[in-house]
Each structure stands twice: as structure tokens, then as C-alpha cells.
Protein backbone atom coordinates (compact mmCIF):
# COMPACT_ATOMS: atom_id res chain seq x y z
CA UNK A 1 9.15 -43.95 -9.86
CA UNK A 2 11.78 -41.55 -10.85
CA UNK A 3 9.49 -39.45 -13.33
CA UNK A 4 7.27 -39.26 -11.11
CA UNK A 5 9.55 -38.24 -8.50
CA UNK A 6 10.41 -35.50 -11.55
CA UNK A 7 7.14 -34.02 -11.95
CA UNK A 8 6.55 -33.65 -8.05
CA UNK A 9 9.94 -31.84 -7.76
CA UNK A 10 9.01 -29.85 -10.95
CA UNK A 11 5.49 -28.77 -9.20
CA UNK A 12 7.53 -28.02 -6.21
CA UNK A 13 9.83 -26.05 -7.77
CA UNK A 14 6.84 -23.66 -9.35
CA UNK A 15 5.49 -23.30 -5.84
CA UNK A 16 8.51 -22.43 -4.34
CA UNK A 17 9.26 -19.82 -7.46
CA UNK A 18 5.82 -18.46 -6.83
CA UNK A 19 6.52 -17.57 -2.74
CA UNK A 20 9.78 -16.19 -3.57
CA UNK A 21 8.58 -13.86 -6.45
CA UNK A 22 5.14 -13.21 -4.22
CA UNK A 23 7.67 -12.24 -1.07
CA UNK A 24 10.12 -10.28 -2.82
CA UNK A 25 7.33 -7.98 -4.24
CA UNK A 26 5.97 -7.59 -0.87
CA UNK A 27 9.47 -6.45 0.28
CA UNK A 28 9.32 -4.00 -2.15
CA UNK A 29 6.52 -2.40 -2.74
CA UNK A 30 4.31 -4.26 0.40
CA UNK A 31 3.02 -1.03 1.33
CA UNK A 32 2.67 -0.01 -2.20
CA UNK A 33 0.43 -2.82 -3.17
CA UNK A 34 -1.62 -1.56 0.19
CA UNK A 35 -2.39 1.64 -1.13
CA UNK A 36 -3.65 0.62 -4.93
CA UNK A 37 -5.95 -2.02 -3.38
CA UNK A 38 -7.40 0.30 -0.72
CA UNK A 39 -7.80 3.18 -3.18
CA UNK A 40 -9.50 0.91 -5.49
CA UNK A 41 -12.16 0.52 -3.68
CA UNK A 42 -13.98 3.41 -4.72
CA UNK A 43 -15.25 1.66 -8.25
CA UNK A 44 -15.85 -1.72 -8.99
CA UNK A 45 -14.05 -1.76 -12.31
CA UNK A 46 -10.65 -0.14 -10.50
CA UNK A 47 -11.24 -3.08 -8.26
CA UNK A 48 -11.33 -5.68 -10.20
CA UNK A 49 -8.27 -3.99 -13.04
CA UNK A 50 -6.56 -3.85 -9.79
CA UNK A 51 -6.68 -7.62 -8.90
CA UNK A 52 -5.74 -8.37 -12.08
CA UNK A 53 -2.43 -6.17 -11.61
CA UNK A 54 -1.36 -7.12 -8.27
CA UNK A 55 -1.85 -11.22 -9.38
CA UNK A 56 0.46 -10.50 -12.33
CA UNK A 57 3.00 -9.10 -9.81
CA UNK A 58 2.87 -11.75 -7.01
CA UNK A 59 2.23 -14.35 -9.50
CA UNK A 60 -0.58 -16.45 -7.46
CA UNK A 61 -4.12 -15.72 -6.53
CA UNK A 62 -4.09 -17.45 -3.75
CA UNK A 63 -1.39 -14.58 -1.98
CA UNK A 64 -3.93 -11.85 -3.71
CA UNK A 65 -6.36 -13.72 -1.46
CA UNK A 66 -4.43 -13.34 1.73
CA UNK A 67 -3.86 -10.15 0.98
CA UNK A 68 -7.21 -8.76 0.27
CA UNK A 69 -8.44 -10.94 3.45
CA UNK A 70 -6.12 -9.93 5.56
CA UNK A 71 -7.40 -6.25 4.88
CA UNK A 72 -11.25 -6.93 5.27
CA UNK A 73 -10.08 -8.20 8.70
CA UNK A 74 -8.44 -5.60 9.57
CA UNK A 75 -11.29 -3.37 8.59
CA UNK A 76 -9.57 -1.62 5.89
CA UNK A 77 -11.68 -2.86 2.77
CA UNK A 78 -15.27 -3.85 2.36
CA UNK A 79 -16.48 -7.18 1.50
CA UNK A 80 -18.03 -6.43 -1.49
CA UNK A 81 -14.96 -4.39 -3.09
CA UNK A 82 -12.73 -6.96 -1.63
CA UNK A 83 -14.48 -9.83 -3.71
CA UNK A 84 -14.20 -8.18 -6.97
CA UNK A 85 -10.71 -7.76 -6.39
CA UNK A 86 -10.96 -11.45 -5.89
CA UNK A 87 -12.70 -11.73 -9.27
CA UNK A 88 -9.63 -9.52 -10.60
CA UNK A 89 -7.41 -12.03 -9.35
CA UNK A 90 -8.90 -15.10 -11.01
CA UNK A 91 -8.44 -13.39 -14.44
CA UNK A 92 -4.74 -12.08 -13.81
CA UNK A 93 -3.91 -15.92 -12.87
CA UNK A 94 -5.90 -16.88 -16.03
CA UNK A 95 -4.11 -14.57 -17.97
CA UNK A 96 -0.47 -15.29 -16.61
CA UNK A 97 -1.19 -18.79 -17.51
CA UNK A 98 -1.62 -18.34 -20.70
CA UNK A 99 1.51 -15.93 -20.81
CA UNK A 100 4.13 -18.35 -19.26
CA UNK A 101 3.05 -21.57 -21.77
CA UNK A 102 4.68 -19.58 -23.90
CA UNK A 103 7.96 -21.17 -25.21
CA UNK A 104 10.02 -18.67 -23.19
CA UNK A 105 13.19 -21.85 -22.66
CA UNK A 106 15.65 -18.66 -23.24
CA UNK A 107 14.15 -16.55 -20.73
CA UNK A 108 14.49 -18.82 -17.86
CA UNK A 109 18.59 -18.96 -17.72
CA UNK A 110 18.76 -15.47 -18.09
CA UNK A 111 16.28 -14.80 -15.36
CA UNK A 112 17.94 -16.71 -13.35
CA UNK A 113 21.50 -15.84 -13.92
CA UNK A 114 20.68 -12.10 -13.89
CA UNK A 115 18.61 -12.37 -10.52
CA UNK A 116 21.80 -14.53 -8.98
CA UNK A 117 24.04 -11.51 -9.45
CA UNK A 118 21.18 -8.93 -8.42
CA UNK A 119 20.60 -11.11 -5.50
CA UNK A 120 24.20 -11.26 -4.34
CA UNK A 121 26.00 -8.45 -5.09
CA UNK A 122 22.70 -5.76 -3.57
CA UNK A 123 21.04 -8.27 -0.93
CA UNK A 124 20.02 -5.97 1.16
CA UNK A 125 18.58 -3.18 -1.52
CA UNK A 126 15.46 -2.68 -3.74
CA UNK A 127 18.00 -3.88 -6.60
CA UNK A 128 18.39 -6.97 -4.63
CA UNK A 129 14.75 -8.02 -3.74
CA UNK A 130 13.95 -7.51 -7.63
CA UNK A 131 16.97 -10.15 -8.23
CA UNK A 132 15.09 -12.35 -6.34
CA UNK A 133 12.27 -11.77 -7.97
CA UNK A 134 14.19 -12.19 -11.12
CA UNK A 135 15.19 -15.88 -9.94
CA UNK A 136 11.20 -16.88 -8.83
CA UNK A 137 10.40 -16.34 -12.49
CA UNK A 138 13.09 -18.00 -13.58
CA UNK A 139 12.29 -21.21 -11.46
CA UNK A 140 8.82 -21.11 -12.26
CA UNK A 141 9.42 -20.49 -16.15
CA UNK A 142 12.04 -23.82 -15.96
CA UNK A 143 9.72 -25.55 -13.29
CA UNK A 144 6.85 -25.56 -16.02
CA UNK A 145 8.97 -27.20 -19.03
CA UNK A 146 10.08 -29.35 -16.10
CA UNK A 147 6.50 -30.36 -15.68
CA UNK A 148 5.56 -30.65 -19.36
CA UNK A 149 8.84 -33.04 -19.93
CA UNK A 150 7.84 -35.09 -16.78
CA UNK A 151 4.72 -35.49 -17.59
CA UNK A 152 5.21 -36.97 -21.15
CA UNK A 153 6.78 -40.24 -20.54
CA UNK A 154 3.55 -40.90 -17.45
CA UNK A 155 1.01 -40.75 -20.00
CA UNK A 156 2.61 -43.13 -22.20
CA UNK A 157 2.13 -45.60 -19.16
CA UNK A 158 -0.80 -48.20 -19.83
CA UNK A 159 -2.03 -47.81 -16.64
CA UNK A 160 -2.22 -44.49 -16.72
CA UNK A 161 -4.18 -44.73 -19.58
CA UNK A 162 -6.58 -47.12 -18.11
CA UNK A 163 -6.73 -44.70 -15.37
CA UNK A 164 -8.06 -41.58 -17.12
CA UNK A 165 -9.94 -43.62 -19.61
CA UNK A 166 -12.36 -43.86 -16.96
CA UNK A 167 -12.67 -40.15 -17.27
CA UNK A 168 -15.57 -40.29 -19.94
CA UNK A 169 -18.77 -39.08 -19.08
CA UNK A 170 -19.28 -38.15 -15.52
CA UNK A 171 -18.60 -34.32 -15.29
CA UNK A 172 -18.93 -34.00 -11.99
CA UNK A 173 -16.73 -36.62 -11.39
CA UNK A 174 -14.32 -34.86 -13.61
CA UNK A 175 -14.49 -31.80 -11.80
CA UNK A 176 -13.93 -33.44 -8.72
CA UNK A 177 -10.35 -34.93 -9.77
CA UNK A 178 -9.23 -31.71 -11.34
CA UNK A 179 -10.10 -29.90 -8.21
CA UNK A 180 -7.76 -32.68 -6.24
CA UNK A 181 -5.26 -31.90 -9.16
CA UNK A 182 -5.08 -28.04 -7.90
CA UNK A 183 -4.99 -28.90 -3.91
CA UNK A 184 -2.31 -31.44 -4.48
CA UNK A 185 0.01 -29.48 -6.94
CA UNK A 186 -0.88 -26.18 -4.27
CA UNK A 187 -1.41 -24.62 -7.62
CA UNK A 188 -3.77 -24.44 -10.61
CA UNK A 189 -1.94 -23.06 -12.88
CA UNK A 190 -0.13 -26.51 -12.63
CA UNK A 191 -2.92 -28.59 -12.32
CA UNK A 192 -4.29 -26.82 -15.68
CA UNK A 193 -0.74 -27.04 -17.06
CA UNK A 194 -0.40 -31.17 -16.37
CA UNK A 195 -4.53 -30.98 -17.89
CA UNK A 196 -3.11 -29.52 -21.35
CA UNK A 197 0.00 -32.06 -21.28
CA UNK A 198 -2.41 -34.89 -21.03
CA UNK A 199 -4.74 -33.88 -23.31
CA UNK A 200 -2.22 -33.11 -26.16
CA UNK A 201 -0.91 -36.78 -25.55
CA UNK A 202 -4.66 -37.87 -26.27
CA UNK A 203 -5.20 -39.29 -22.92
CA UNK A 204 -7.95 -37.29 -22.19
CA UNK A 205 -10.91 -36.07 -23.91
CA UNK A 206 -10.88 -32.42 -24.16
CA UNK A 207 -14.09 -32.30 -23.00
CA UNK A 208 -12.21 -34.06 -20.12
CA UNK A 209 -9.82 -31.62 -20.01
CA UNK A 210 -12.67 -28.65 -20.29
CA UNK A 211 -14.19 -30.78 -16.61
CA UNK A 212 -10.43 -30.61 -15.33
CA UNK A 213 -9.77 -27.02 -16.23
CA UNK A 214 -13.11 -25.99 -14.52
CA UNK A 215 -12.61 -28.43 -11.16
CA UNK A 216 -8.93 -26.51 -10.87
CA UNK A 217 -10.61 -23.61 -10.61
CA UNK A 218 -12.61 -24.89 -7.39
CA UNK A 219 -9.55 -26.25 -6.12
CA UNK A 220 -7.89 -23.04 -6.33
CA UNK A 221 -10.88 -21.57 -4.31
CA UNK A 222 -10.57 -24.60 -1.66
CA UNK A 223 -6.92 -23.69 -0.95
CA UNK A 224 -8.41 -20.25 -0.20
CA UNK A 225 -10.31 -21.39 2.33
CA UNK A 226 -7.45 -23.84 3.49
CA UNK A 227 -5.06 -20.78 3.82
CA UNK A 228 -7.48 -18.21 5.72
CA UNK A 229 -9.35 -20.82 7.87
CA UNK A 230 -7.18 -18.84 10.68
CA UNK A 231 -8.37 -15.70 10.24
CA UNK A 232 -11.31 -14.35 12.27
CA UNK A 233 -14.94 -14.07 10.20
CA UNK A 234 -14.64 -10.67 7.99
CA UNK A 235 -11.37 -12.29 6.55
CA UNK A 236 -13.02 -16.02 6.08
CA UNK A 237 -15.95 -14.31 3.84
CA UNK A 238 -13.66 -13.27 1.20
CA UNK A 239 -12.50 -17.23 0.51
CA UNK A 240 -16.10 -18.10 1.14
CA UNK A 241 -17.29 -15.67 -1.15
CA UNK A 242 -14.44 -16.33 -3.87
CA UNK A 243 -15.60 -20.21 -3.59
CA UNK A 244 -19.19 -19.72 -4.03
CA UNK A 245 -18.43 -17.53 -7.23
CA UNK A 246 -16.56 -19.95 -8.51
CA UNK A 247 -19.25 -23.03 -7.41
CA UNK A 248 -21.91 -20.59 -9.40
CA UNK A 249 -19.73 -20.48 -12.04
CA UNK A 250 -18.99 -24.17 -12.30
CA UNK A 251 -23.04 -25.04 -12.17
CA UNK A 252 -23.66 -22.88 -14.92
CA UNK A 253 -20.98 -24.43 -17.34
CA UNK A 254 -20.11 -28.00 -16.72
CA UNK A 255 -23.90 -28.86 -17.96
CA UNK A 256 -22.91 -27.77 -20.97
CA UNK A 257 -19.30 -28.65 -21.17
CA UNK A 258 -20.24 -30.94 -24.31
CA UNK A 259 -21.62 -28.80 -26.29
CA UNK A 260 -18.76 -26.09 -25.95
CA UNK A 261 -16.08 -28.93 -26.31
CA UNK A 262 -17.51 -29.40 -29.75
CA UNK A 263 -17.78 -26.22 -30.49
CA UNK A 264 -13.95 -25.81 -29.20
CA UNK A 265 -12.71 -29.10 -31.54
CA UNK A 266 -13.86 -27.08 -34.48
CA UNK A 267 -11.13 -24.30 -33.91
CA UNK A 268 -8.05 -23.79 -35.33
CA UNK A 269 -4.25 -25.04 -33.18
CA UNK A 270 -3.74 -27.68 -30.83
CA UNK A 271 -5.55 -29.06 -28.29
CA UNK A 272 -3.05 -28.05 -25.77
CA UNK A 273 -3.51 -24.58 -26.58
CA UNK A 274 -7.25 -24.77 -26.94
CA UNK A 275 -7.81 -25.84 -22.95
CA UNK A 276 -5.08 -23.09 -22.01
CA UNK A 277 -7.29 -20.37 -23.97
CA UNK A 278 -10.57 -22.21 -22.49
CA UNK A 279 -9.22 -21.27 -19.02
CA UNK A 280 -8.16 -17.57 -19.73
CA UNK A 281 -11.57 -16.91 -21.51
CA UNK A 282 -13.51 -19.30 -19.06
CA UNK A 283 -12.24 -17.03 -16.04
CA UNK A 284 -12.89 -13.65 -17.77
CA UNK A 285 -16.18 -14.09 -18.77
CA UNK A 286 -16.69 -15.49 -15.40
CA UNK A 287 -15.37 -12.89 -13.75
CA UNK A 288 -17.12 -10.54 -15.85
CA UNK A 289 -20.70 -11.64 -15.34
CA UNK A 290 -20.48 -11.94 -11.28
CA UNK A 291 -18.53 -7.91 -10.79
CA UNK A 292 -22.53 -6.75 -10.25
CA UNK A 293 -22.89 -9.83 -8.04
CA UNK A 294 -20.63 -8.91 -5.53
CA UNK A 295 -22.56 -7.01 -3.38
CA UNK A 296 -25.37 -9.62 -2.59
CA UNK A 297 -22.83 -12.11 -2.36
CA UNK A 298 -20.88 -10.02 0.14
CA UNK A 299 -24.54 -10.06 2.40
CA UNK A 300 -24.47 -13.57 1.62
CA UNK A 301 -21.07 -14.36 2.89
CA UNK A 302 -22.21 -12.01 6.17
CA UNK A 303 -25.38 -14.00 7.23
CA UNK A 304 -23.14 -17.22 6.95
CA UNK A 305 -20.46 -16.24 8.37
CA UNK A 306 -21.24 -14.33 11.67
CA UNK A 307 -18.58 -12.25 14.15
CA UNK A 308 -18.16 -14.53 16.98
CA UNK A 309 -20.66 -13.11 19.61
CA UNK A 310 -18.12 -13.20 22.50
CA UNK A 311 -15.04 -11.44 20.95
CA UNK A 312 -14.76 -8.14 22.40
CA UNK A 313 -14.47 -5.25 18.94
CA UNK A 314 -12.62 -2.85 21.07
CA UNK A 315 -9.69 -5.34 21.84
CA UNK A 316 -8.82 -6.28 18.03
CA UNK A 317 -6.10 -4.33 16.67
CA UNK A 318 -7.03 -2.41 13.64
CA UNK A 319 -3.99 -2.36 11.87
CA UNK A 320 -1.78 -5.47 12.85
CA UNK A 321 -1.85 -8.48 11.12
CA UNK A 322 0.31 -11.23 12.01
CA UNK A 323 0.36 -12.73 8.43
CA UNK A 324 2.03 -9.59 7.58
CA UNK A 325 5.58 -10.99 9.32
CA UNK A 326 6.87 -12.35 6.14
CA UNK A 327 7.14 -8.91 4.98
CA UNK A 328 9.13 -6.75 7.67
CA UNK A 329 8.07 -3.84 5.98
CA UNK A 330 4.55 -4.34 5.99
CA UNK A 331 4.34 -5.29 9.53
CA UNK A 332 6.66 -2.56 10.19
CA UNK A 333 4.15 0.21 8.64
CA UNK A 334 1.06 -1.84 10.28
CA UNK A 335 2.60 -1.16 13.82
CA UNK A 336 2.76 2.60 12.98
CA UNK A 337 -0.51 2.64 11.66
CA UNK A 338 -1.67 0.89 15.24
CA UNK A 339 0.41 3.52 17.23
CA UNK A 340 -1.15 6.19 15.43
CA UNK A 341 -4.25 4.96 16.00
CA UNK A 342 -3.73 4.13 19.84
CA UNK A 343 -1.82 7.38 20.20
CA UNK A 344 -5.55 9.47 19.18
CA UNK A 345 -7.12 7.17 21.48
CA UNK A 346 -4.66 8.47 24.58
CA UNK A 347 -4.97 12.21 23.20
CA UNK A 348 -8.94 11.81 23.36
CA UNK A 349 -8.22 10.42 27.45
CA UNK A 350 -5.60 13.47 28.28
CA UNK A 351 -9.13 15.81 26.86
CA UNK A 352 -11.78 13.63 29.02
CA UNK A 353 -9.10 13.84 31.94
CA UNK A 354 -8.67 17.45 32.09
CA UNK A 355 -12.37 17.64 31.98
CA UNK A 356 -12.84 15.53 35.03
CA UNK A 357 -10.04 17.15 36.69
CA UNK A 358 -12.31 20.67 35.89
CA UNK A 359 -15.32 19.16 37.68
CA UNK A 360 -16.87 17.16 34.98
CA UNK A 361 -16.69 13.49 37.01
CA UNK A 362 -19.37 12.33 34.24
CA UNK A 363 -16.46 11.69 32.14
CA UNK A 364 -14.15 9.49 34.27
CA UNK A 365 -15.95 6.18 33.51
CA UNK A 366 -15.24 6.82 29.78
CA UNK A 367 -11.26 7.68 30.30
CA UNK A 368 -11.40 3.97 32.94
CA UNK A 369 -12.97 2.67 29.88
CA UNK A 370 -10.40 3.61 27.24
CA UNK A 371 -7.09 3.51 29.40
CA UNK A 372 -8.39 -0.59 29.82
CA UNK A 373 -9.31 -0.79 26.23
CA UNK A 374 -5.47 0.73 25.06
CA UNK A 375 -3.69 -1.64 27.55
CA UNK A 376 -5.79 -4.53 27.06
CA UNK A 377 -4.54 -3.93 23.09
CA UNK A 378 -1.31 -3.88 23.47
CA UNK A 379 -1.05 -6.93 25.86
CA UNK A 380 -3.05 -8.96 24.38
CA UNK A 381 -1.56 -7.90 20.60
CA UNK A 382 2.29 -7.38 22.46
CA UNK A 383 3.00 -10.91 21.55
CA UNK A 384 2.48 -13.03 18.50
CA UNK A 385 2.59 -16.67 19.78
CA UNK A 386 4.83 -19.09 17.77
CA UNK A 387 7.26 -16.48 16.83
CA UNK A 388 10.59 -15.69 18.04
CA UNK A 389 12.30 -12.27 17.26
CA UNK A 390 13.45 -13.85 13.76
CA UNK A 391 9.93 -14.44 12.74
CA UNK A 392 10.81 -18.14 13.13
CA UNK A 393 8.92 -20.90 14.57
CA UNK A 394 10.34 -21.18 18.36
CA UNK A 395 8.79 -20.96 22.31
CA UNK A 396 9.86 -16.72 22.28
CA UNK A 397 7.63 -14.26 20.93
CA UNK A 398 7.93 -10.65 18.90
CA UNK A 399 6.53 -7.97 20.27
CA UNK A 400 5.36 -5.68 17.03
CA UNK A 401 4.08 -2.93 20.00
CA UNK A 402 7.76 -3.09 21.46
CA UNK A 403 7.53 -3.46 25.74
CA UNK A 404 8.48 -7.05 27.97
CA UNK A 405 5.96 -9.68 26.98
CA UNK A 406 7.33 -11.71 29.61
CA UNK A 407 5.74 -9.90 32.85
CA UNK A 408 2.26 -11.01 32.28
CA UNK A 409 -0.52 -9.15 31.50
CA UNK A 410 0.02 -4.87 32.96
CA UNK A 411 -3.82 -4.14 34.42
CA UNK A 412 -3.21 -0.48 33.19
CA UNK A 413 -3.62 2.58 35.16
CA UNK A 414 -6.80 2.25 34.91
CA UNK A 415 -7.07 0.98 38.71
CA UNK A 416 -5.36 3.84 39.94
CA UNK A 417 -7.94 6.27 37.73
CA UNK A 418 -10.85 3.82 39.62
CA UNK A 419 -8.90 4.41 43.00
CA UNK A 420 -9.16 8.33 42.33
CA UNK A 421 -12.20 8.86 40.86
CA UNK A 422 -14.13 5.48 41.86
């Protein structure tokens, strides 16, 4: 019970490295990040380089997901760019993977102690958030010895064995479990991690391990969906679209996961090694093959997933995103973005209403329009339910617009425009 109260800790601890290193990025350069992903979208293969970079900075696809989702909801990225960032991203966690199973035991106290001082002695500076940084690696550098070393002593256990000897023949089967491996451990780099452990113990076939490695994957793409089910449709197509690549990927392999198991057997180092190199080269030639896909996948993903028919364009913020609270200064440049945008809006009614005050009446239902389109924004956007002014969980709520979000809903001056000019 206790080692396998070890290994659970041990995945914790690499999911709780992985949010601190992916937040204290996003403190720093948030809006950074922002601005390579929206000027990638130009070319696919600046896309797709650039989801490889910003994975190996946050350290998890699944926040390069959020990310890029939260953006196609907001408008700012298209579909089909946004889903070969998402391809990116598969490869930089592929590639990562492969990086930290390197025996890097030294690097982990020093990251650690070095981030500790950062941390401390500069909270409130860049120097600071890249100490914390410094620490996530660190965690998740220990958290995956932590994992190999708990895992060990489980599959010496004879009914563990008996468990995964079952594992023989059904692929799909396989697939299925190492899918369940990635949603449980919140992580596949874990899940592929424990695969490799297991395998190098000769629990597992590695054709076994091949199924695993391929079902993380999917499981990976499930948490995707898991973590942007709350978004509204143009953010929900990315995961859907990222899932679907990865379920095309999946059909075409795990038919002939025998053959390249044998084919793997016959190459030089250990098995453990061989399924960690299976998964980087797995992903990139993945990855590779479905860049010119994107683009009837993104139509795909569209006539699936439709805009719901009753939600109103005009009152949907282009530029907030309430995901963005973690990182203060990425909400904090979203609100300006929104008050830029809403202040043109207002400078377009002050032109309409000196040309209705001129004689030009034509123009006074488009100001009503606008002046109820602006304050329905902000009052239905002026409060972020859930939230208190800390960004905790509480009965208040943070008003990224600024004003009172206590006196109900403002009808605008819009009534006194339709008392004037009605």
C-alpha cells in the first residue's frame, strides 16, 4: 500500500511541477507567448516550430492546448493554424520526454535549491518567477526518478504480473488501458514513463508497451477535451480536432503494431529506451504527415461543432478570457485589448451622433444599436462568476472592466438616445 501510495505522490508531484513551471512562464512572458503564436499563423511550418517551442517552455501540451483554444475563441487565431500548433505541441511533449529520462539525478537538487533562493529573495520580479520555474523542473526532474523507483518494487508483485499478462494480443484493448494510464496520471508523459518502467522489468511485451505508448497519446487528447469542455464551440474544435488527429493516427498504426515491434526488438539499447524513442518518433512522423491535413480537419471540426444558434456575436467579448486569471498579466493586457476595442466602438457612436444631431436621423438606430451592444458587454463580461477579487473560489466577483457589479444590470443610455430620437 505504501509504494503505491509512493508512485501516486510521485505522479502528483510531476503534475504539480508541470502547473508551476507552465504558470510561472505565463507570468513572464504570458503576453510574449501571445504574440509568437499569433504571428505564427501566417505559415504552417512557423506554426507548428512554434508549438513545439512554447510546449518545451510550459512543459505540457495540454496548457499549449488551453492556450491555443482559448485564442480561437477569442477570435484571435484560425482553426486550421491553431491545430498545427496543436500538432507542434504533440512533438515538443514527445521530445521533452525523451529529454528528461535522461539521468539528470544532479540537476534536480540544484534546480531546486537555486529556484528556492530565486524564489525568495526576488518574489515579486522576473528573477523571481524564473526561480519558480527553476523549482517546477526540479520537482518534475525528482518526481520522475520518484516514479521509476516506485514503480520497481509493483511489478515484482505476482499479481501484478497476472494482471498485465493479460495484456497479450488485443491491441485495442491495450490502447484502451494506456489511454486510462494518461487520464489517471493527468499526464502522458507519466503514463509513457510508468509504460517504459514496466516494460524494462519484462512485465510487458513491448509490443504491449508500443499499444500503451500509442493509447497515452489518446488519453492526452481526452484530457483536452476534459479541460476545454467549458469553452464555447470555436475553442472546443481545437481539442476535437487534436483528438481526431490523434484517433487517425492511432487507426493507422496499432494494425501494425506487430510488425514494427519486431522490427523495434532488432535494434540496438534497452527496451526502456526503445518505447521512449518509439514515442518521440511515433509523434513526429505523426505530426508530420497530418500539417497538410489541418485545413479539412479544421472544416471538419466546424460542421460538428456548430456556434450555438441563440448566442448573440455582438455580446462576446473579443479579448477577455476568463481562463486567463491565473496569469494577472495576461488578463491584465486582455482587458486593454477589450477597452481598446470598446473605446473604437464609442468613437464610431460620437461620429454617427454628430451626424444625427446634423440632420441625418437615418443614423440614430445604429448609435441605439451600439450604445446597447457596449453596455450589454461590459455587464454581462463586468463579472466573472466564482471569483472573488483574489482570483479565488468565493460568492464575490472581479470585475476585469472595473465599475460596481453589484447594482444589477445598467440598461445604457441607450433609452434616453430612444427617448430623443425614438
Amino acid at each position: 500500500m505504501l509504494t503505491l501510495l509512493n508512485l501516486l505522490s510521485a505522479i502528483a508531484m510531476l503534475v504539480w511541477g508541470t502547473h508551476i513551471v507552465r504558470t510561472g512562464i505565463m507570468r513572464v512572458y504570458g503576453a510574449n507567448l501571445r504574440q509568437v503564436l499569433s504571428s505564427s499563423i501566417e505559415k504552417k511550418p512557423l506554426a507548428f516550430v512554434a508549438g513545439i517551442g512554447v510546449t518545451a517552455l510550459v512543459q505540457s501540451s495540454n496548457a499549449t492546448a488551453l492556450l491555443v483554444s482559448s485564442f480561437v475563441a477569442q477570435g484571435l487565431v484560425g482553426l486550421g493554424p491553431a491545430l498545427v500548433i496543436m500538432l507542434g505541441a504533440d512533438v515538443g511533449t514527445a521530445i521533452m520526454a525523451r529529454v528528461l529520462t535522461f539521468n539528470l539525478s544532479w540537476l534536480s537538487p540544484l534546480l531546486i535549491f537555486v529556484g528556492v533562493i530565486l524564489f525568495l529573495s526576488r518574489k515579486q520580479t522576473r528573477v523571481g518567477q524564473m526561480g519558480r520555474v527553476a523549482i517546477g523542473l526540479g520537482l518534475i526532474v525528482l518526481a520522475l526518478e520518484l516514479i521509476v523507483a516506485a514503480a520497481t518494487p509493483i511489478t515484482q508483485g505476482y499479481g501484478v504480473k497476472v494482471i498485465f499478462s493479460s495484456l497479450t494480443g488485443d491491441v485495442m484493448l491495450d490502447a484502451l488501458i494506456g489511454a486510462l494510464f494518461a487520464i489517471i496520471s493527468y499526464s502522458s508523459l507519466a503514463a509513457v514513463l510508468l509504460t517504459a518502467t514496466l516494460t524494462a522489468s519484462g512485465v510487458i511485451s513491448l509490443q504491449v508497451a508500443l499499444c500503451l505508448v500509442i493509447g497515452a497519446n489518446l488519453g492526452s487528447g481526452l484530457l483536452v477535451m476534459l479541460n476545454t469542455s467549458g469553452q464555447n464551440a470555436a475553442g472546443r474544435r481545437v481539442a476535437l480536432g487534436s483528438l481526431l488527429f490523434k484517433l487517425l493516427g492511432s487507426a493507422l498504426v496499432l494494425p501494425f503494431v506487430s510488425l514494427i515491434a519486431h522490427g523495434i526488438e532488432r535494434l540496438p539499447g534497452n527496451t526502456e529506451e526503445l518505447v521512449i524513442y518509439f514515442h518521440m518518433f511515433y509523434n513526429l512522423v505523426r505530426c508530420l504527415l497530418q500539417v497538410p491535413l489541418s485545413g479539412p480537419m479544421a472544416r471538419l471540426c466546424e460542421t460538428w461543432i456548430v456556434d450555438a444558434p441563440t448566442e448573440d456575436p455582438r455580446l462576446r467579448p473579443r479579448h477577455l478570457d476568463v481562463s486567463a486569471l491565473d496569469t494577472p498579466s495576461l488578463a491584465l493586457a486582455n482587458a486593454a485589448r477589450e477597452t481598446l476595442r470598446m473605446g473604437d466602438v464609442i468613437e464610431h457612436m460620437m461620429v454617427l451622433h454628430h451626424e444625427v444631431l446634423h440632420g441625418k436621423r437615418i443614423q440614430a438606430k445604429e448609435v441605439r444599436r451600439l450604445d446597447d451592444d457596449v453596455h450589454g458587454v461590459v455587464h454581462r463580461h463586468q463579472t466573472l462568476p466564482g471569483t472573488n477579487p483574489e482570483g479565488r473560489p468565493g460568492r464575490g466577483g472581479f470585475a476585469p472592466l472595473g465599475g460596481d457589479h453589484r447594482n444589477g444590470p445598467q440598461p445604457g443610455a441607450g433609452w434616453r438616445y430612444h427617448r430623443t430620437y425614438g
